[in-house]
PDB file of N, CA and C in Angstrom:
ATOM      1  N   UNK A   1       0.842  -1.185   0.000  1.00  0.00           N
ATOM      2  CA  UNK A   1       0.000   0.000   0.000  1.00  0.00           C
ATOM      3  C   UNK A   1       0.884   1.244   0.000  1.00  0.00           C
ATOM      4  N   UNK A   2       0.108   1.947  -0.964  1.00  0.00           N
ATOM      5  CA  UNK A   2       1.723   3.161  -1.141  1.00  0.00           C
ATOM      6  C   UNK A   2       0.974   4.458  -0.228  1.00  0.00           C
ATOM      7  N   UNK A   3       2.018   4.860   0.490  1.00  0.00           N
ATOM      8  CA  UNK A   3       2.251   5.959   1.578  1.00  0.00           C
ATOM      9  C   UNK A   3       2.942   7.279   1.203  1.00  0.00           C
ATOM     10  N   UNK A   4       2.138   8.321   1.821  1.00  0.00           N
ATOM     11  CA  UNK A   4       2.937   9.630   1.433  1.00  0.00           C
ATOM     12  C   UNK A   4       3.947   9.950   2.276  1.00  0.00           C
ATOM     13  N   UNK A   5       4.910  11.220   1.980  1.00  0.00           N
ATOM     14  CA  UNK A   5       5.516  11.818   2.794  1.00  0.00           C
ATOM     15  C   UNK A   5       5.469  13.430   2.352  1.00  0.00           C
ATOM     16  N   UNK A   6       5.514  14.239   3.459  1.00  0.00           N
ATOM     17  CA  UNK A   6       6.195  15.227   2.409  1.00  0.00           C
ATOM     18  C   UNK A   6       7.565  15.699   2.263  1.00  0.00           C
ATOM     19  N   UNK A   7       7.936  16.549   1.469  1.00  0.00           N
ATOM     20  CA  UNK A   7       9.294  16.928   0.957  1.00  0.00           C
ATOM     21  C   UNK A   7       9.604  17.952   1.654  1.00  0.00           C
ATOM     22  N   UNK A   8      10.397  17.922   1.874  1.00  0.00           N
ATOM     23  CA  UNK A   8      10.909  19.265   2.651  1.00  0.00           C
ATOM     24  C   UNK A   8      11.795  20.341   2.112  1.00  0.00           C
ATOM     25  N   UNK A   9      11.720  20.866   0.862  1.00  0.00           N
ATOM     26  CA  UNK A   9      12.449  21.485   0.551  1.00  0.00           C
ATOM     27  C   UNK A   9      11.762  22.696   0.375  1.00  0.00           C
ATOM     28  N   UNK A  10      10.717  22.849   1.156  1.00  0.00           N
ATOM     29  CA  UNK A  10       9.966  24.256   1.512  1.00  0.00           C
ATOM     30  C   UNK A  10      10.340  24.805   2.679  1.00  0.00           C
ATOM     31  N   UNK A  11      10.494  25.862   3.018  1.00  0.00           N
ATOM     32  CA  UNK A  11      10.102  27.222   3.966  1.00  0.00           C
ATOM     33  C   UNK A  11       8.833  27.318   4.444  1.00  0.00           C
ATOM     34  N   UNK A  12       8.910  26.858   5.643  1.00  0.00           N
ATOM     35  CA  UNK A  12       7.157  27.381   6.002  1.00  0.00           C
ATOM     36  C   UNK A  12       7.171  27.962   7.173  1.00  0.00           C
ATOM     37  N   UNK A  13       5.787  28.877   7.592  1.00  0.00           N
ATOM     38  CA  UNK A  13       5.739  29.601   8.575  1.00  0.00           C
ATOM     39  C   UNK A  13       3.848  29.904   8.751  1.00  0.00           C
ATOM     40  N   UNK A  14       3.536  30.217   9.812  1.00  0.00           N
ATOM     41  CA  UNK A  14       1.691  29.868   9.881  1.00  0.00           C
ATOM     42  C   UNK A  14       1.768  31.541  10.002  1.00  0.00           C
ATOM     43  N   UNK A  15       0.753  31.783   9.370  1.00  0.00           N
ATOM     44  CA  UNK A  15      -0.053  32.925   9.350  1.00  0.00           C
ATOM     45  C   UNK A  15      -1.334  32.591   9.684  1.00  0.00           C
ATOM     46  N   UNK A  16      -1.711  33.191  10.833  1.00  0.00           N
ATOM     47  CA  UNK A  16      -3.332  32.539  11.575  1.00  0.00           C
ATOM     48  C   UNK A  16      -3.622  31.373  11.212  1.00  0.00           C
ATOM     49  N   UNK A  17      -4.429  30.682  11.141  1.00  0.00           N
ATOM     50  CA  UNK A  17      -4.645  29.116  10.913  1.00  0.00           C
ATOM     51  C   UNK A  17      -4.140  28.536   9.504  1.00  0.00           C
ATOM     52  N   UNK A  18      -3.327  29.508   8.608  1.00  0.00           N
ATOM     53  CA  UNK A  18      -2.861  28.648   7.473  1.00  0.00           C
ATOM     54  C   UNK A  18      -1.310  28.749   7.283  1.00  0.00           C
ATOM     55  N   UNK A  19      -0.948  27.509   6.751  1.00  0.00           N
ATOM     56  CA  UNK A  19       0.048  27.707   6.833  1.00  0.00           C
ATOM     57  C   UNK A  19       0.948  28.110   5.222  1.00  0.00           C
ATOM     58  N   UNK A  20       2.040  28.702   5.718  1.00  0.00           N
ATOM     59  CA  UNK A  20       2.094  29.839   3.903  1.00  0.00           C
ATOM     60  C   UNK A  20       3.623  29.288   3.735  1.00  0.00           C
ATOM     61  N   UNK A  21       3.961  28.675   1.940  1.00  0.00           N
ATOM     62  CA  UNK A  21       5.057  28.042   2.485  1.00  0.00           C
ATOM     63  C   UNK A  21       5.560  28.402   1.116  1.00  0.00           C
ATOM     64  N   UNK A  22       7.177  28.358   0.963  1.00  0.00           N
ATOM     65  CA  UNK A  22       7.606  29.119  -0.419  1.00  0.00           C
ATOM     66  C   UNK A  22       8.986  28.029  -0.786  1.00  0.00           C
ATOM     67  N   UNK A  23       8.927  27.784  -1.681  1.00  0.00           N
ATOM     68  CA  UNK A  23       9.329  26.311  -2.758  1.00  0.00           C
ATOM     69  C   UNK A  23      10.416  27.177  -3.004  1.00  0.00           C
ATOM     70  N   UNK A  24      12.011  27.333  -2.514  1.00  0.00           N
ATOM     71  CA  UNK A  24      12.977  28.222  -3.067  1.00  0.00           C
ATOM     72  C   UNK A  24      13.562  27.643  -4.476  1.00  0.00           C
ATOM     73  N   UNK A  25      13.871  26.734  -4.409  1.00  0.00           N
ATOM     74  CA  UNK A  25      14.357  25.977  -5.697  1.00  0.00           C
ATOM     75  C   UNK A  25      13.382  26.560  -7.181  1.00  0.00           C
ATOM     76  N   UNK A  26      11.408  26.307  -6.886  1.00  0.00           N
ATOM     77  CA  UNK A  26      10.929  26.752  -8.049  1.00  0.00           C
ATOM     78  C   UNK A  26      10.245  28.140  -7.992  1.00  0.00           C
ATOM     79  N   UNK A  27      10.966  28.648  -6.865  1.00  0.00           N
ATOM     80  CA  UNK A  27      10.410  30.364  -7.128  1.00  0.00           C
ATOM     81  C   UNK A  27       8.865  30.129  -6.499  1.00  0.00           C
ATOM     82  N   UNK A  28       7.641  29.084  -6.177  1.00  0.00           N
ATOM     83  CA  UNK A  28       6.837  28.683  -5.641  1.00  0.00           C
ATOM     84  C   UNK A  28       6.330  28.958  -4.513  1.00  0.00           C
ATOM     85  N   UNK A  29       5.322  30.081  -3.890  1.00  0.00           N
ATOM     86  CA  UNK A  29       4.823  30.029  -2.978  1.00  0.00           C
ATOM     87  C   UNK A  29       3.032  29.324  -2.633  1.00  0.00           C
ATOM     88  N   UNK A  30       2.790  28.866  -1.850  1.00  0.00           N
ATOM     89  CA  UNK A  30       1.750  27.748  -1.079  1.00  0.00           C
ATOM     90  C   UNK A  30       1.261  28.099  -0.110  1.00  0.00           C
ATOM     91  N   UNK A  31      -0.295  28.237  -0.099  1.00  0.00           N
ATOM     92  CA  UNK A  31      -0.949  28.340   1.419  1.00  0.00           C
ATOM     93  C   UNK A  31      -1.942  27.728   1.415  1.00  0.00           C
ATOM     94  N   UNK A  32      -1.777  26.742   2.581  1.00  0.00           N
ATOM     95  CA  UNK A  32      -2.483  25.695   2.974  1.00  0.00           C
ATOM     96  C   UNK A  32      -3.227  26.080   3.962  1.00  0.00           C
ATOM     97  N   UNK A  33      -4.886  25.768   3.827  1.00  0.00           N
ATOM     98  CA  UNK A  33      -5.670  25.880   4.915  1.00  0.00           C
ATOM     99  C   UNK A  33      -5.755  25.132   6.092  1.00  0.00           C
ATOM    100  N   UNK A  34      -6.683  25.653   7.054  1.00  0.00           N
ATOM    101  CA  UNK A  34      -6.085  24.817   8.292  1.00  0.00           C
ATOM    102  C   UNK A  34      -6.252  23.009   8.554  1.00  0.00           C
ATOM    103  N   UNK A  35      -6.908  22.776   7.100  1.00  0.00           N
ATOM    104  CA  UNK A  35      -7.244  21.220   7.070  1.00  0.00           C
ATOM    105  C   UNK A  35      -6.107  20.937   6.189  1.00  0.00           C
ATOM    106  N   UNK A  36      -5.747  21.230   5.059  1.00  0.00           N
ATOM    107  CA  UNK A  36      -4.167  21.253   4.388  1.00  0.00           C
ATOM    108  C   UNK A  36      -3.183  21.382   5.393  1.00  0.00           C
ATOM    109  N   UNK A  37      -3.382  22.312   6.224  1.00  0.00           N
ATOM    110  CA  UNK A  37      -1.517  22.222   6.860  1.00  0.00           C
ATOM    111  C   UNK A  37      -1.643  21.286   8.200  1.00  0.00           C
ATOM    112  N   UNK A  38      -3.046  20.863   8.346  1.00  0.00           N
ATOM    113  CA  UNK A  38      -2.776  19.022   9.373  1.00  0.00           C
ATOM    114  C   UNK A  38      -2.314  18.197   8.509  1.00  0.00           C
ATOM    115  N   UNK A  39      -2.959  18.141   7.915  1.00  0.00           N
ATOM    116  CA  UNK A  39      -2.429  16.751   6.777  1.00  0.00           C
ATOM    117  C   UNK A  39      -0.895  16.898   6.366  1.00  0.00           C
ATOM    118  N   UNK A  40      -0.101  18.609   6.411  1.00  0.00           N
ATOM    119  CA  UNK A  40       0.959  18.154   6.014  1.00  0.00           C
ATOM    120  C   UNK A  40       1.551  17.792   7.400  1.00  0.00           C
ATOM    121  N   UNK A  41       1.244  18.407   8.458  1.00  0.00           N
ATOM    122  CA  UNK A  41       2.043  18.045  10.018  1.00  0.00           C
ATOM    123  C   UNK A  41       1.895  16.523  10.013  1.00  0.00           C
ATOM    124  N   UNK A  42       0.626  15.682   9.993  1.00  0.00           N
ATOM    125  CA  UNK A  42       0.697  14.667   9.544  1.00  0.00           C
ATOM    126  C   UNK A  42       1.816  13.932   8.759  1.00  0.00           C
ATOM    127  N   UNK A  43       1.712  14.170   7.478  1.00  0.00           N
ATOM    128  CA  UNK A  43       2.845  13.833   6.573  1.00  0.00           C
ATOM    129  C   UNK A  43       4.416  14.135   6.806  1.00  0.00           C
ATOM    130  N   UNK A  44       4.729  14.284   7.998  1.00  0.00           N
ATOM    131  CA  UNK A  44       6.427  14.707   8.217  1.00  0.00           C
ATOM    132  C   UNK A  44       6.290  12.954   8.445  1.00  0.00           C
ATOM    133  N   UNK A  45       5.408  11.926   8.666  1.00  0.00           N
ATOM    134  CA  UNK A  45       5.959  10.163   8.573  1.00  0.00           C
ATOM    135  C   UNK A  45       5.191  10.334   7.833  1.00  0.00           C
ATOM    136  N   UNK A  46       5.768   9.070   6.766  1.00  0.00           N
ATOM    137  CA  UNK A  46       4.584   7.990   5.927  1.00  0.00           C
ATOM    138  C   UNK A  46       3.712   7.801   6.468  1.00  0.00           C
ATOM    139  N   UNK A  47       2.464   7.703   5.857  1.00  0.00           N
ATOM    140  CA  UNK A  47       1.063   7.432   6.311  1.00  0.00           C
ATOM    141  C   UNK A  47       0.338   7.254   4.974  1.00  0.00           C
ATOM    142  N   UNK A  48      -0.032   5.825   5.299  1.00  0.00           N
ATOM    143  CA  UNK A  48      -1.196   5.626   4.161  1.00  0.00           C
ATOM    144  C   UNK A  48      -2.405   6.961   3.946  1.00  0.00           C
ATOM    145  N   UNK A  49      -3.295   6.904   3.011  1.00  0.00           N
ATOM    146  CA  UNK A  49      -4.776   7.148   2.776  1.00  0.00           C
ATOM    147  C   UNK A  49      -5.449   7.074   3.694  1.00  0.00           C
ATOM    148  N   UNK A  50      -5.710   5.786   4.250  1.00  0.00           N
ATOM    149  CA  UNK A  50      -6.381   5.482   5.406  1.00  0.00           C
ATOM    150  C   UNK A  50      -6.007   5.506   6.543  1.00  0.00           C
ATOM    151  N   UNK A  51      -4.923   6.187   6.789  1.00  0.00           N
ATOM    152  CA  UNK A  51      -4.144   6.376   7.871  1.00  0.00           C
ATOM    153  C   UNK A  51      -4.606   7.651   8.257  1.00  0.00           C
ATOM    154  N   UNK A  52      -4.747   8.810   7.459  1.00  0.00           N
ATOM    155  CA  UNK A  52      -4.770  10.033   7.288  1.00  0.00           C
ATOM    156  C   UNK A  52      -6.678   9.434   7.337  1.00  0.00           C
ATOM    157  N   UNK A  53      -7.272   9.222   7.132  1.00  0.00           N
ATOM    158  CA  UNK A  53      -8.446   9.428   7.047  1.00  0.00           C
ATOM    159  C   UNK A  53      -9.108   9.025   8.553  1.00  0.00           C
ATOM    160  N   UNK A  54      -8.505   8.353   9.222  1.00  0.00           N
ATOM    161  CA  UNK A  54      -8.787   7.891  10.310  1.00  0.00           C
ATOM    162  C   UNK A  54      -8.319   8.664  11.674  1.00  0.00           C
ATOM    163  N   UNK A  55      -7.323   9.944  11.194  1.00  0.00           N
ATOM    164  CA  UNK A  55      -6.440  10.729  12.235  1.00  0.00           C
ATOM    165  C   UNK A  55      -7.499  12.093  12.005  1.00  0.00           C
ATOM    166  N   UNK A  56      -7.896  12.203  10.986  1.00  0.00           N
ATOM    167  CA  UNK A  56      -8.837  13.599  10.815  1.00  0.00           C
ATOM    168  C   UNK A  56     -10.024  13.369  11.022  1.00  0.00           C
ATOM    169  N   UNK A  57     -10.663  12.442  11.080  1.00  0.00           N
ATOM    170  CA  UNK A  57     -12.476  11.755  11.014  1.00  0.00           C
ATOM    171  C   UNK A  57     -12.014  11.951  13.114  1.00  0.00           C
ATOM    172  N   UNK A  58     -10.438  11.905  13.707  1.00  0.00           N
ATOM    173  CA  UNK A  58     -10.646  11.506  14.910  1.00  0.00           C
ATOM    174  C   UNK A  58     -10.855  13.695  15.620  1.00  0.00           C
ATOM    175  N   UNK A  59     -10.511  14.046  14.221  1.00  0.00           N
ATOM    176  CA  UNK A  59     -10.019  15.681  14.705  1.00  0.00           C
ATOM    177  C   UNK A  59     -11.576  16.443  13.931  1.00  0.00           C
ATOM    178  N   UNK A  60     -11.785  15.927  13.534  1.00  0.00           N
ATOM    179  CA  UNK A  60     -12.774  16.830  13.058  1.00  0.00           C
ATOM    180  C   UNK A  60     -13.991  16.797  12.744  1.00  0.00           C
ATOM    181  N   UNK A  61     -15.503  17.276  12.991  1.00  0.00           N
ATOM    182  CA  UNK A  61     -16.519  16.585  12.641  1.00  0.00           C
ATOM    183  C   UNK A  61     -17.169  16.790  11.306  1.00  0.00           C
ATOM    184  N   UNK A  62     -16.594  15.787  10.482  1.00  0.00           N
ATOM    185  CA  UNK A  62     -16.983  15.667   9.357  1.00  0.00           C
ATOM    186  C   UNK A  62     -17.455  13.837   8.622  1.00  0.00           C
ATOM    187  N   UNK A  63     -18.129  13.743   7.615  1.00  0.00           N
ATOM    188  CA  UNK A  63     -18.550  12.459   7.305  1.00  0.00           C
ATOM    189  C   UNK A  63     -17.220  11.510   6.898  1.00  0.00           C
ATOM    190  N   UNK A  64     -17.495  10.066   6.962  1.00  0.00           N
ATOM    191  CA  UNK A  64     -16.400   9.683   6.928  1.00  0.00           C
ATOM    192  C   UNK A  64     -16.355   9.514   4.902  1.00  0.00           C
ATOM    193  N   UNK A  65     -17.161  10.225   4.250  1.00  0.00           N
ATOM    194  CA  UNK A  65     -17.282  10.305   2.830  1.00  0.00           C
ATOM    195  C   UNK A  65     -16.389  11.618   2.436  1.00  0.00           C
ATOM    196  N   UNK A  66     -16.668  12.631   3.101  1.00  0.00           N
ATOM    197  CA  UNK A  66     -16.554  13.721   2.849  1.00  0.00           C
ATOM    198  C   UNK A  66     -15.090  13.816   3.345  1.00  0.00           C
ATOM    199  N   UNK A  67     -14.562  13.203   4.348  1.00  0.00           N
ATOM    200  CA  UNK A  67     -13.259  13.365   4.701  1.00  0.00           C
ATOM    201  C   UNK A  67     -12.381  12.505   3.540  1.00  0.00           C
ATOM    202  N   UNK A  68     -12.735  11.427   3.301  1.00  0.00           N
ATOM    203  CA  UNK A  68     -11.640  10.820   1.863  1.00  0.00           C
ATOM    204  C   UNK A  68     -11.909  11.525   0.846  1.00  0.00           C
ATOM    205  N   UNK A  69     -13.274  12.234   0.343  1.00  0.00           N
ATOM    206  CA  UNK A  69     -13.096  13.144  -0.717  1.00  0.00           C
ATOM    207  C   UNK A  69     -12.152  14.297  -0.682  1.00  0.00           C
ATOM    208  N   UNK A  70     -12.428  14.983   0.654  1.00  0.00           N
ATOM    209  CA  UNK A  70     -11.376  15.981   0.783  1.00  0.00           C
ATOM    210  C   UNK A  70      -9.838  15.709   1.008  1.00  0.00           C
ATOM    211  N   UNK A  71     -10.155  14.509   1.519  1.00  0.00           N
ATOM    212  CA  UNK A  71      -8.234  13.843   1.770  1.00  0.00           C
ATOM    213  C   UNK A  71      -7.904  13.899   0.399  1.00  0.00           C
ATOM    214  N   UNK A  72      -8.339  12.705  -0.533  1.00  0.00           N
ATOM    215  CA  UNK A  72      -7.372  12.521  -1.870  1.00  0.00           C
ATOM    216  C   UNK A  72      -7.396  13.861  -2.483  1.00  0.00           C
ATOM    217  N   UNK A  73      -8.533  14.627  -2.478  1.00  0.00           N
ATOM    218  CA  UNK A  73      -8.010  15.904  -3.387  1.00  0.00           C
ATOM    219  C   UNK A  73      -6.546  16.863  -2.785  1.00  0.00           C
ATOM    220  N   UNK A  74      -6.973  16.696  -1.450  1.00  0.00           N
ATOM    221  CA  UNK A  74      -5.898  17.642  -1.021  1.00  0.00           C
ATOM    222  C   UNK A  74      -4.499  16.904  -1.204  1.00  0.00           C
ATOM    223  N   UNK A  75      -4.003  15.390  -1.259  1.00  0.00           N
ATOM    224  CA  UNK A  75      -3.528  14.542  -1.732  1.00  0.00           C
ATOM    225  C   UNK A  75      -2.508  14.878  -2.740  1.00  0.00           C
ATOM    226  N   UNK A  76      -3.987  14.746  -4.048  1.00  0.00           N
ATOM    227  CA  UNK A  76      -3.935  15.078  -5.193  1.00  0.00           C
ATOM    228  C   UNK A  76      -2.772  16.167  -5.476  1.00  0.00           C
ATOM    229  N   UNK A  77      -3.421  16.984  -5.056  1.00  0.00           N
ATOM    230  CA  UNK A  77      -3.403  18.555  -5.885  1.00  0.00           C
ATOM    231  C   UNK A  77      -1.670  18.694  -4.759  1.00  0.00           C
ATOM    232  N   UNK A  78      -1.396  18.241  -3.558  1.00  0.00           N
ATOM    233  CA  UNK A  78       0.043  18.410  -3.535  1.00  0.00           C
ATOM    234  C   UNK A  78       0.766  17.382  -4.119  1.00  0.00           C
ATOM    235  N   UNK A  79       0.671  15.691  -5.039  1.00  0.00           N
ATOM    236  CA  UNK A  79       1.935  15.640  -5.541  1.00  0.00           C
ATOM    237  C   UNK A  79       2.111  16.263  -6.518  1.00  0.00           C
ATOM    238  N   UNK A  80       0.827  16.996  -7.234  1.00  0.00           N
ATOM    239  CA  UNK A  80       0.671  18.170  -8.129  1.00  0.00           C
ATOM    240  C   UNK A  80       1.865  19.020  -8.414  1.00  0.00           C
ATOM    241  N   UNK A  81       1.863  19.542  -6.855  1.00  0.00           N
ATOM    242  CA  UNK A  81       2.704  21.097  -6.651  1.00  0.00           C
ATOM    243  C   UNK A  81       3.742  20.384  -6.437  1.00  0.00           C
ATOM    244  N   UNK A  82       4.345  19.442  -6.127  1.00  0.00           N
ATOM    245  CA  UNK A  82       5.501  18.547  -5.832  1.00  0.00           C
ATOM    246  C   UNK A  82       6.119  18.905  -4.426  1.00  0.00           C
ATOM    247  N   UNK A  83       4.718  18.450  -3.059  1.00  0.00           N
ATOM    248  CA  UNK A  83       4.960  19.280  -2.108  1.00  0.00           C
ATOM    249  C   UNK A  83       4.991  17.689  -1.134  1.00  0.00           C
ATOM    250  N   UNK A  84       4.329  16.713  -1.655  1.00  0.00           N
ATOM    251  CA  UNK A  84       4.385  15.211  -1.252  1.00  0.00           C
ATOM    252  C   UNK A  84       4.927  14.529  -1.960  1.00  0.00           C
ATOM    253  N   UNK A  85       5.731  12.992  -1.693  1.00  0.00           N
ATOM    254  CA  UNK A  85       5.913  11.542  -2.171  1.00  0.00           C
ATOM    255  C   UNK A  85       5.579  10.720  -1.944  1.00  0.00           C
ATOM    256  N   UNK A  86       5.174  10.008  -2.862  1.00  0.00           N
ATOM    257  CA  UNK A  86       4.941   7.705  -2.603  1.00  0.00           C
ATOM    258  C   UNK A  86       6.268   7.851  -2.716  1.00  0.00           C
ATOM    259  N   UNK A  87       5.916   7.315  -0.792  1.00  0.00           N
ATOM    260  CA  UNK A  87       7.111   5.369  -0.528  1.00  0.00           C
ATOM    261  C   UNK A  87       6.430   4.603  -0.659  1.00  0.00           C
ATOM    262  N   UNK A  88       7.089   3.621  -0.581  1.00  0.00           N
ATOM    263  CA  UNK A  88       6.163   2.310  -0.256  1.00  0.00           C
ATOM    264  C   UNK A  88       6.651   1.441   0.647  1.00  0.00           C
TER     265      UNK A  88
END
């Protein structure tokens, strides 16, 4: 089962509940809302899909539908920005 991590070759720093983060290598700045920048505090270990879906369903009251929809997109859209990796 393949697991994320994220990369660390960002700069980050929280501005009120989001966190604002700038990619020096691609000139790239990022701000993650306050459900984006758990998932990345999360992601400093590997953690499956369902790993992550089961740590936020425990933080937040939301459906357990609506939390994997919002997990994989938010997922998604960072190996996008090249801000996460699959290990395995």
């Amino acid at each position: 089962m393949a697991k994320f991590i994220r990369k660390n070759e960002t700069i980050s720093g929280q501005l009120n509940d989001d966190l604002v983060m700038v990619d020096i290598e691609k000139g790239s700045y990022f701000s993650l809302n306050s459900v984006a920048t758990r998932i990345w505090e999360l992601l400093e270990n590997p953690l499956s899909p369902e790993s992550l879906y089961d740590a936020l369903l425990a933080e937040y009251d939301v459906t357990p539908e609506q939390c994997r929809t919002e997990v994989n997109e938010y997922l998604e859209k960072m190996k996008e920005l090249g801000l996460i990796q699959v290990v395995v």
